[in-house]
C-alpha atoms as a PDB file:
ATOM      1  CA  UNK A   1       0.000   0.000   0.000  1.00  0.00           C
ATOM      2  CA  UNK A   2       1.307   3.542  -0.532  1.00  0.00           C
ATOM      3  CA  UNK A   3       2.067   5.085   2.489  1.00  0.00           C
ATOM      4  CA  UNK A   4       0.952   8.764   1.549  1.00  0.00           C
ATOM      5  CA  UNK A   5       2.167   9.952   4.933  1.00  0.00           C
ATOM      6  CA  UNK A   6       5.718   9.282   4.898  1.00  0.00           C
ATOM      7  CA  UNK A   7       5.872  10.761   1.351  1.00  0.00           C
ATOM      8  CA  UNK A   8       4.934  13.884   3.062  1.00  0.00           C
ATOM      9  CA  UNK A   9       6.861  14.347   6.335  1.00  0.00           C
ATOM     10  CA  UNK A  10      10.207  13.680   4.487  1.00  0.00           C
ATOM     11  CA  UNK A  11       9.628  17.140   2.751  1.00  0.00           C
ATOM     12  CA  UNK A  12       8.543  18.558   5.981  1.00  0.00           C
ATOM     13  CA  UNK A  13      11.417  17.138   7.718  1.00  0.00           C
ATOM     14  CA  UNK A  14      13.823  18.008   5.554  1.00  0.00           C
ATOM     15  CA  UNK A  15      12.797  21.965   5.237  1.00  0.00           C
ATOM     16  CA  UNK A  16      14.229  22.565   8.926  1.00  0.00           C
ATOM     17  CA  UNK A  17      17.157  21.202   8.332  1.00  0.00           C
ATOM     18  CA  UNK A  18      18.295  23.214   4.966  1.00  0.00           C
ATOM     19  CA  UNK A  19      17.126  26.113   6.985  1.00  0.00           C
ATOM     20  CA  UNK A  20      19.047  25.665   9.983  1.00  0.00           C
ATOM     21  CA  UNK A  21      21.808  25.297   7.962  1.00  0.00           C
ATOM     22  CA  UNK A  22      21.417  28.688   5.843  1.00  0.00           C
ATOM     23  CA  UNK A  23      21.183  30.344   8.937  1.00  0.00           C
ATOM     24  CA  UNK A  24      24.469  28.987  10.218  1.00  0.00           C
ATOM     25  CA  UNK A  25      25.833  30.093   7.090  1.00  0.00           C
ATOM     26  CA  UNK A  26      24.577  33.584   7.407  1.00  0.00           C
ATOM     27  CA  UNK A  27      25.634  33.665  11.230  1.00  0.00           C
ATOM     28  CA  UNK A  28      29.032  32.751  10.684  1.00  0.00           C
ATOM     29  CA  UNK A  29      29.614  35.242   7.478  1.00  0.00           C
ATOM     30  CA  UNK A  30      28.752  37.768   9.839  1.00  0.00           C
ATOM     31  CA  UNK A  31      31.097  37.011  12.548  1.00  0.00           C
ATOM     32  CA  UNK A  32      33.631  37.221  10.138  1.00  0.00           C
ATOM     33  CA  UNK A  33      32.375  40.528   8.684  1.00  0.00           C
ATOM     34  CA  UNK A  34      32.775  42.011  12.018  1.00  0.00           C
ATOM     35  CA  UNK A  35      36.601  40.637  13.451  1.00  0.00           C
ATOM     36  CA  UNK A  36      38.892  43.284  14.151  1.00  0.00           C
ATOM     37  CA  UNK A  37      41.116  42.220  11.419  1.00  0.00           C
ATOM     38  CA  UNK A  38      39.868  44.389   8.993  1.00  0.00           C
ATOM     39  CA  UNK A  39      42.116  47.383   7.941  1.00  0.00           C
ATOM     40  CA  UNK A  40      40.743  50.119   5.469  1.00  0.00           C
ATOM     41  CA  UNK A  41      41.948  51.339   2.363  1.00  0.00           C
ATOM     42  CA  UNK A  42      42.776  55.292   1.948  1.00  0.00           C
ATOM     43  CA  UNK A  43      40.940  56.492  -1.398  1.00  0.00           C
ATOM     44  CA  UNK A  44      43.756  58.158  -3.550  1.00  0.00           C
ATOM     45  CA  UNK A  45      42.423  61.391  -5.900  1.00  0.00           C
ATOM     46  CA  UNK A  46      41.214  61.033  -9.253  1.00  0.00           C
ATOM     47  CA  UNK A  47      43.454  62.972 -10.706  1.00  0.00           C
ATOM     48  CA  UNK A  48      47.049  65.352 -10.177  1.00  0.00           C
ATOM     49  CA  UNK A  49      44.743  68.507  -9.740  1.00  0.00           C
ATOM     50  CA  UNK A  50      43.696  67.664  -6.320  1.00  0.00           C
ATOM     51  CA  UNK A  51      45.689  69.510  -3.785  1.00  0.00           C
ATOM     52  CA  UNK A  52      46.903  67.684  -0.561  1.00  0.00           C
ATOM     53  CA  UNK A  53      46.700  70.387   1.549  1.00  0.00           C
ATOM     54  CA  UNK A  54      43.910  73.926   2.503  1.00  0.00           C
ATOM     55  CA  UNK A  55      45.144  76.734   0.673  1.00  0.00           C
ATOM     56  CA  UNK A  56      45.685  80.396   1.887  1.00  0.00           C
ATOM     57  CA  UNK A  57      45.726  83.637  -0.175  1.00  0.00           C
ATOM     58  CA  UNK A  58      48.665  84.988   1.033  1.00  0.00           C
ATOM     59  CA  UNK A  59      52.480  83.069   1.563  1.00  0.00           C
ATOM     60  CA  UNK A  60      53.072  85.608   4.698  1.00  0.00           C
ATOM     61  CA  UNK A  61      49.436  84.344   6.342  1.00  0.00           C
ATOM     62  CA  UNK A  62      49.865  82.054   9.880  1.00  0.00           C
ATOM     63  CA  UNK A  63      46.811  79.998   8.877  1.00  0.00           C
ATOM     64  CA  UNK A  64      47.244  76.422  10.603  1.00  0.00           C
ATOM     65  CA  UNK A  65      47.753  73.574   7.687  1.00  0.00           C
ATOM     66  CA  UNK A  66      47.151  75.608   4.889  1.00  0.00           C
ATOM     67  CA  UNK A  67      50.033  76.619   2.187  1.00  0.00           C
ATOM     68  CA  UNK A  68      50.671  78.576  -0.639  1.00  0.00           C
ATOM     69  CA  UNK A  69      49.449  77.913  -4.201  1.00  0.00           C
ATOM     70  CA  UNK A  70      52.922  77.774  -5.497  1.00  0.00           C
ATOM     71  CA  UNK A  71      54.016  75.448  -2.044  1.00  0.00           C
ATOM     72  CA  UNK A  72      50.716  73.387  -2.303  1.00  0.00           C
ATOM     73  CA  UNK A  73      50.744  72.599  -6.344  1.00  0.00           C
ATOM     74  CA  UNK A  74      54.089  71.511  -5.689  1.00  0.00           C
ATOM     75  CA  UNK A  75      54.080  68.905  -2.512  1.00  0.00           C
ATOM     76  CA  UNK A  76      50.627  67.435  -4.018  1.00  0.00           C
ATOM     77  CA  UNK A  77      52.598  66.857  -7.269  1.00  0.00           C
ATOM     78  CA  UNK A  78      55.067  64.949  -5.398  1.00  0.00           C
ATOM     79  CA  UNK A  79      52.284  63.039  -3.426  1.00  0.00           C
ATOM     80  CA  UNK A  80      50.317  62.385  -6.129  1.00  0.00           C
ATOM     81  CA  UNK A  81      53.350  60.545  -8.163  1.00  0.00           C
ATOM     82  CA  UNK A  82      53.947  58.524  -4.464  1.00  0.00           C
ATOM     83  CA  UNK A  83      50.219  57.582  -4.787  1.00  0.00           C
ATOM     84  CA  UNK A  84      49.248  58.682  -1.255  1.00  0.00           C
ATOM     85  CA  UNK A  85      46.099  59.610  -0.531  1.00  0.00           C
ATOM     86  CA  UNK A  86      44.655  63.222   0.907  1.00  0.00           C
ATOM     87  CA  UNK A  87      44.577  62.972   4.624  1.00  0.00           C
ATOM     88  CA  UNK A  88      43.482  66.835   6.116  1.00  0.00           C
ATOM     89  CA  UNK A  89      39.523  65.184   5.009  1.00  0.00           C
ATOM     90  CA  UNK A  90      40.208  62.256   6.790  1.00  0.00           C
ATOM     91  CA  UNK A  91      37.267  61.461   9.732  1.00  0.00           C
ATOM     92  CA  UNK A  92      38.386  58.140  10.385  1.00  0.00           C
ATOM     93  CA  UNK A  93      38.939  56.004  13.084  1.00  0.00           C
ATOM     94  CA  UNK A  94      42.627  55.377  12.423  1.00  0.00           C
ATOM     95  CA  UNK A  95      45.741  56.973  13.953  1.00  0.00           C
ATOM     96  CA  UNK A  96      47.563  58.234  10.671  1.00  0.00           C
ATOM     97  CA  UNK A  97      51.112  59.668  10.732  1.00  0.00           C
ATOM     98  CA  UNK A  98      52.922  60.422   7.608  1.00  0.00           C
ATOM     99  CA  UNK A  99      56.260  61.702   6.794  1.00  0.00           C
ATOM    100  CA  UNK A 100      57.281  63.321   3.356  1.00  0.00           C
ATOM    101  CA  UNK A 101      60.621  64.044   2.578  1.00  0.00           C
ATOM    102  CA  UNK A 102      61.800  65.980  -0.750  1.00  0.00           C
ATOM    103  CA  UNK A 103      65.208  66.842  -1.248  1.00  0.00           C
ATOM    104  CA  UNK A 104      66.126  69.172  -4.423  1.00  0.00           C
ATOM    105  CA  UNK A 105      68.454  66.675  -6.064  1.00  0.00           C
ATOM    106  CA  UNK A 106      67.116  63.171  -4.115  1.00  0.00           C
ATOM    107  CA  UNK A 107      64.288  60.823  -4.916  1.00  0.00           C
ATOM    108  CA  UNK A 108      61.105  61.678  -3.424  1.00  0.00           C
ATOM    109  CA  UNK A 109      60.095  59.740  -0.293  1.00  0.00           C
ATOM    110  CA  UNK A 110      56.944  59.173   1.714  1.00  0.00           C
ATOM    111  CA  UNK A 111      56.811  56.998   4.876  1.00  0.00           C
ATOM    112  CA  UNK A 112      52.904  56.450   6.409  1.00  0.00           C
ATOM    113  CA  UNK A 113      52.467  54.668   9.506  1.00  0.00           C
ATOM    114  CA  UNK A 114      48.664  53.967   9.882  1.00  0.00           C
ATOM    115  CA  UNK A 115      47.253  52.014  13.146  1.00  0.00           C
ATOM    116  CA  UNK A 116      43.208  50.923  13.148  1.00  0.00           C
ATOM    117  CA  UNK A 117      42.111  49.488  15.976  1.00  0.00           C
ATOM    118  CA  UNK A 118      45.177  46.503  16.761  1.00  0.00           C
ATOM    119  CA  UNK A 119      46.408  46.183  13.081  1.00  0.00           C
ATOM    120  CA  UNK A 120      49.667  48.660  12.305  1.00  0.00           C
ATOM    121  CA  UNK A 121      51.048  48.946   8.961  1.00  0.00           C
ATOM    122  CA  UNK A 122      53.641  51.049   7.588  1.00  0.00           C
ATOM    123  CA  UNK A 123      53.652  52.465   3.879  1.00  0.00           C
ATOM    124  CA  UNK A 124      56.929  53.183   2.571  1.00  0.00           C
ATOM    125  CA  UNK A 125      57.486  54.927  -0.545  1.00  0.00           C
ATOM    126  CA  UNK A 126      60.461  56.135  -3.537  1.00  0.00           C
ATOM    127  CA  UNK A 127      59.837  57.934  -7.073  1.00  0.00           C
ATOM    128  CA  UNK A 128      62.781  57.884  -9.463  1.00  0.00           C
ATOM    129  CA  UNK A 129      63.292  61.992 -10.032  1.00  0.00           C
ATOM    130  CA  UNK A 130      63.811  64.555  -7.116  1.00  0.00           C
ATOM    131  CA  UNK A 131      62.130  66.498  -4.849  1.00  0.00           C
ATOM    132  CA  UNK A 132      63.084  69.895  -6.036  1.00  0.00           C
ATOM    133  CA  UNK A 133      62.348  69.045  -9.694  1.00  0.00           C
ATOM    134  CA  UNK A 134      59.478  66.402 -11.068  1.00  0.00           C
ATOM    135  CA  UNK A 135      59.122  63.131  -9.083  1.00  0.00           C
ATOM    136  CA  UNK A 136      59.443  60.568 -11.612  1.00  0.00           C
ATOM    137  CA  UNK A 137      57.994  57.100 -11.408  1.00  0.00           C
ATOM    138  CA  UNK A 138      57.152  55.381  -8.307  1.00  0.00           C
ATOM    139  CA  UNK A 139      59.902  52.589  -8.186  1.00  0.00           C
ATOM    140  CA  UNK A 140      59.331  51.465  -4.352  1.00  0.00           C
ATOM    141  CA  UNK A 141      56.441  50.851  -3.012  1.00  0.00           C
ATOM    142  CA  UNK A 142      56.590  48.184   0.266  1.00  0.00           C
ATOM    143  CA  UNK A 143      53.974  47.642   3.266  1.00  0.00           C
ATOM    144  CA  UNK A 144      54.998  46.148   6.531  1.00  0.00           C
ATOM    145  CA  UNK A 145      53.879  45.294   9.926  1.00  0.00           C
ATOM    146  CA  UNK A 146      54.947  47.333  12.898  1.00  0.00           C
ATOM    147  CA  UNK A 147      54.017  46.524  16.964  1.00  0.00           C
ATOM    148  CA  UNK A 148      52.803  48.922  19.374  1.00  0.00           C
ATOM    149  CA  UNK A 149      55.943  49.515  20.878  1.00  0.00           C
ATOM    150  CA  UNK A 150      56.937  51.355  17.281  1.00  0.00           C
ATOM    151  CA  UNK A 151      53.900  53.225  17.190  1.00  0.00           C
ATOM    152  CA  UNK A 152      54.839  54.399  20.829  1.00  0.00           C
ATOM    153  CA  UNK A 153      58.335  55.587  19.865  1.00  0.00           C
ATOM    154  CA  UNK A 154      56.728  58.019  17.069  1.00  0.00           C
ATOM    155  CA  UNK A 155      54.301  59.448  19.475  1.00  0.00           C
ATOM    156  CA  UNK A 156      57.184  60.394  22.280  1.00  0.00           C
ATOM    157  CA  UNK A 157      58.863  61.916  19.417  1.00  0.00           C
ATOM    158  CA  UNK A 158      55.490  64.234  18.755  1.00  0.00           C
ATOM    159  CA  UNK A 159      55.410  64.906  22.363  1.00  0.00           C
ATOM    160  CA  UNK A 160      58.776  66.126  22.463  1.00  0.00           C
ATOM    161  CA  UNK A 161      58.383  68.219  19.624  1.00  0.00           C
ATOM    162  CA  UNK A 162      55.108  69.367  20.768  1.00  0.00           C
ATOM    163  CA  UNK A 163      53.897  68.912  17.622  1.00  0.00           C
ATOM    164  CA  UNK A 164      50.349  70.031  17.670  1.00  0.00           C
ATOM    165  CA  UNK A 165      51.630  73.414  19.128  1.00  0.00           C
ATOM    166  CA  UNK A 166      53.781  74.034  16.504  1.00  0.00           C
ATOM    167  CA  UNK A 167      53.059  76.522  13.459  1.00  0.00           C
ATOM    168  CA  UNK A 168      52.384  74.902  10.232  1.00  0.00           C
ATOM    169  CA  UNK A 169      55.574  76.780   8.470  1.00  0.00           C
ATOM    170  CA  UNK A 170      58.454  78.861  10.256  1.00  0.00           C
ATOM    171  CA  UNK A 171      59.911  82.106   8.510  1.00  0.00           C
ATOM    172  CA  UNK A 172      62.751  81.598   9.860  1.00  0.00           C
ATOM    173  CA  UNK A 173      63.973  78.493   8.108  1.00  0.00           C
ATOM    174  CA  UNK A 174      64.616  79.086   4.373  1.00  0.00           C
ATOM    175  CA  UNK A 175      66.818  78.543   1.372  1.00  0.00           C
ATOM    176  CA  UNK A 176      67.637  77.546  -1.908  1.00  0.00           C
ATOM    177  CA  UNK A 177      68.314  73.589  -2.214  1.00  0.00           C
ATOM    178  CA  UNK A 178      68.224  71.411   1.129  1.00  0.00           C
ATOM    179  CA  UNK A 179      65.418  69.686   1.854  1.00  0.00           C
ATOM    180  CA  UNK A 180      61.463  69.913   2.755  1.00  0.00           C
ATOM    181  CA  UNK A 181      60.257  68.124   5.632  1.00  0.00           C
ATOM    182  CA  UNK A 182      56.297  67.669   5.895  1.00  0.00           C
ATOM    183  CA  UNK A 183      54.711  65.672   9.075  1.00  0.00           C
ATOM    184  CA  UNK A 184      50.860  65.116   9.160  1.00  0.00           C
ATOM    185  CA  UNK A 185      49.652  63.434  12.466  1.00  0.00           C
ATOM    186  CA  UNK A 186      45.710  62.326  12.164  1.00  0.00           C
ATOM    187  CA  UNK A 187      44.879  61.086  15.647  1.00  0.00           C
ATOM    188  CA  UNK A 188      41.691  61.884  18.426  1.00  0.00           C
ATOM    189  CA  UNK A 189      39.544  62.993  15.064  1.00  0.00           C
ATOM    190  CA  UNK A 190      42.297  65.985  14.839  1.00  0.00           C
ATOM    191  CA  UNK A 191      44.522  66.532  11.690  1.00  0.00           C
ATOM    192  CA  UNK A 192      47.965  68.804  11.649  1.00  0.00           C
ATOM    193  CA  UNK A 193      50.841  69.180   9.390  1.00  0.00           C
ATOM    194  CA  UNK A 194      54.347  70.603   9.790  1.00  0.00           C
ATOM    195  CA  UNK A 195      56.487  71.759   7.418  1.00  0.00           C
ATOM    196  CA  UNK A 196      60.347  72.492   8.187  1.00  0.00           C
ATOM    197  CA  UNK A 197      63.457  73.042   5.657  1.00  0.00           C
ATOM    198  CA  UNK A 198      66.587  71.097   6.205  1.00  0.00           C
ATOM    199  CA  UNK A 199      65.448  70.474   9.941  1.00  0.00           C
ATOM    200  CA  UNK A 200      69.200  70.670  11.834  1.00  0.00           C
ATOM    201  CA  UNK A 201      70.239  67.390  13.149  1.00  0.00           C
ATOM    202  CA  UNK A 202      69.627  66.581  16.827  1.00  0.00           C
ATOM    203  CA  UNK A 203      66.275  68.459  17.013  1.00  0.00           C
ATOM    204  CA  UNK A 204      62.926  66.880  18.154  1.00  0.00           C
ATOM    205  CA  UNK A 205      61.230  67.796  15.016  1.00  0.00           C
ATOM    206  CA  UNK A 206      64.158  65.754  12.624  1.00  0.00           C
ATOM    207  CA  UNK A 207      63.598  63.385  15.152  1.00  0.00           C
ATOM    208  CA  UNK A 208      59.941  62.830  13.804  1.00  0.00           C
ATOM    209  CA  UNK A 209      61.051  62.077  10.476  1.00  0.00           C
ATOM    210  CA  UNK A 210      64.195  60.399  11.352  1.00  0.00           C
ATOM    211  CA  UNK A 211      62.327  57.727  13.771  1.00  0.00           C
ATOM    212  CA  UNK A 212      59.774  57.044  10.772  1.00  0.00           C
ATOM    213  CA  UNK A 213      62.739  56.685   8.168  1.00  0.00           C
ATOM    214  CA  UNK A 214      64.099  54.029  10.742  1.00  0.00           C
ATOM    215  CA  UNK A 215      61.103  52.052  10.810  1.00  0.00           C
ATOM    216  CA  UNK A 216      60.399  51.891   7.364  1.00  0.00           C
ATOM    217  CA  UNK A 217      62.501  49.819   4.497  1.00  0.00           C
ATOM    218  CA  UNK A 218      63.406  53.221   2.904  1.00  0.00           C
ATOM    219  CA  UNK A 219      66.899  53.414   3.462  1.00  0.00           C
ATOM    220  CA  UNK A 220      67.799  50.214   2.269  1.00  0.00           C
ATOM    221  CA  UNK A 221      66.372  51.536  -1.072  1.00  0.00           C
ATOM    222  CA  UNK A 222      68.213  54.644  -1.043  1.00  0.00           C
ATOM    223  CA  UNK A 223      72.045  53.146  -0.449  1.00  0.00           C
ATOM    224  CA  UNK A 224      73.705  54.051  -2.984  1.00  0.00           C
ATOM    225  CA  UNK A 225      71.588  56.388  -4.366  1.00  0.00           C
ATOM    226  CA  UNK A 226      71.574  59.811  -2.701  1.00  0.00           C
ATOM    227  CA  UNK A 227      73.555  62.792  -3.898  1.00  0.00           C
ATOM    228  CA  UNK A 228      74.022  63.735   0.058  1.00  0.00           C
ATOM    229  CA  UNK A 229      71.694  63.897   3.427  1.00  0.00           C
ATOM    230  CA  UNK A 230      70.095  66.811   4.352  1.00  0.00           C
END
C-alpha cells in the first residue's frame, strides 16, 4: 500500500534542516564581517589637480595647515606621483602619521604609519626623479607590519616636539636647495601638518622624520643612491 504519509513528512522534515543550515551560514559570514582584522583602504584622488593640503591667499598668512598655491601645487605633485592619498579630510577612526621628505636633487620619499584598531602597517614609498624638480615614477612601493611599541616611539617623538603646538611653516627656516620636511599626524579625530626646511640634526622635530625613516625599508632603497643627506 502507498504510504501517503511518509511521502509527506520527508519534505517537511527536511525543510528545517536546509534552513538551519542557511542560517548557520549567514551567522558565521557575519562574525567574520565584524573581526577586528579588517584594515581600510585610503581612497587616492582622481586625478594630479587635487591639492593635498587647505590653501591660503597669502604666503606671509599664519593659517594652521594651509600653504601657498605655489608650495601646495608643488608637494601634491610629489604626493600624487607617491600615490598617497589626501589625509586633512580624513574622519576616520585610524591613527595616521605620515612623513614626506623631498630633497632638491634626491628621490622623493613618503613613509605612512597607519594604526586601526590593533592592526599597524607602515607604507613606505620612492619615485625615481627629485624632490626639487618632477618626481618621476614610483619605483618602491613596500607595506609592513609594525608593533605597538613602534607606534609608541613616534608618538614620544610628537610629544617632544610638541607637535600640535607648533606653526604649520616657520619664517625663519629658508633657502635655496636642502630639503622639505612635511609631518601630518591624524589622531583623536584631529589633523595637523608641519612643514620644516633642512630640519638641523639633533632636534625633536628631525627626530619625527628620522624615527619614521628608521622604521620603514626606505633606506635600504636609497644606499647608494643619494647625492648627500640633508
Amino acid at each position: 500500500m502507498l504510504d501517503v504519509g511518509s511521502k509527506i513528512m520527508r519534505p517537511l522534515l527536511i525543510i528545517p534542516v536546509i534552513v538551519f543550515l542557511t542560517a548557520s551560514c549567514t551567522t558565521q559570514d557575519s562574525k567574520t564581517i565584524q573581526t577586528n582584522n579588517k584594515f581600510d583602504t585610503l581612497p587616492l584622488p582622481i586625478d594630479s589637480s587635487s591639492f593635498y593640503f587647505d590653501t591660503k591667499s597669502n604666503w606671509k598668512d599664519t593659517v594652521a595647515n594651509a600653504l601657498d598655491t605655489f608650495v601646495n601645487s608643488w608637494y601634491s605633485k610629489m604626493l600624487y606621483a607617491l600615490k598617497e592619498p589626501i589625509l586633512k579630510n580624513y574622519e576616520g577612526d585610524k591613527e595616521i602619521y605620515r612623513f614626506t621628505w623631498l630633497r632638491t636633487f634626491n628621490h622623493p620619499v613618503s613613509v605612512r604609519l597607519e594604526k586601526q584598531r590593533e592592526t599597524i602597517k607602515v607604507f613606505s614609498k620612492v619615485c625615481e626623479g627629485a624632490g626639487g624638480y618632477e618626481p618621476g615614477k614610483l619605483v618602491f612601493d613596500t607595506t609592513i607590519s609594525l608593533t605597538q611599541k613602534q607606534i609608541e616611539t613616534i608618538n614620544i617623538r610628537l610629544d617632544n616636539a610638541k607637535f600640535w603646538t607648533l606653526p604649520t611653516e616657520s619664517r625663519e627656516d629658508s633657502g635655496m636647495d636642502g630639503s622639505e620636511w612635511i609631518i601630518e599626524v591624524y589622531k583623536d579625530k584631529k589633523y595637523h601638518m608641519v612643514v620644516r626646511w633642512t630640519p638641523e640634526k639633533g632636534t625633536a622635530f628631525r627626530a619625527i622624520g628620522e624615527s619614521l625613516i628608521s622604521i620603514s625599508q626606505i633606506k635600504n632603497e636609497l644606499t647608494g643612491r643619494d647625492h648627500g643627506d640633508y
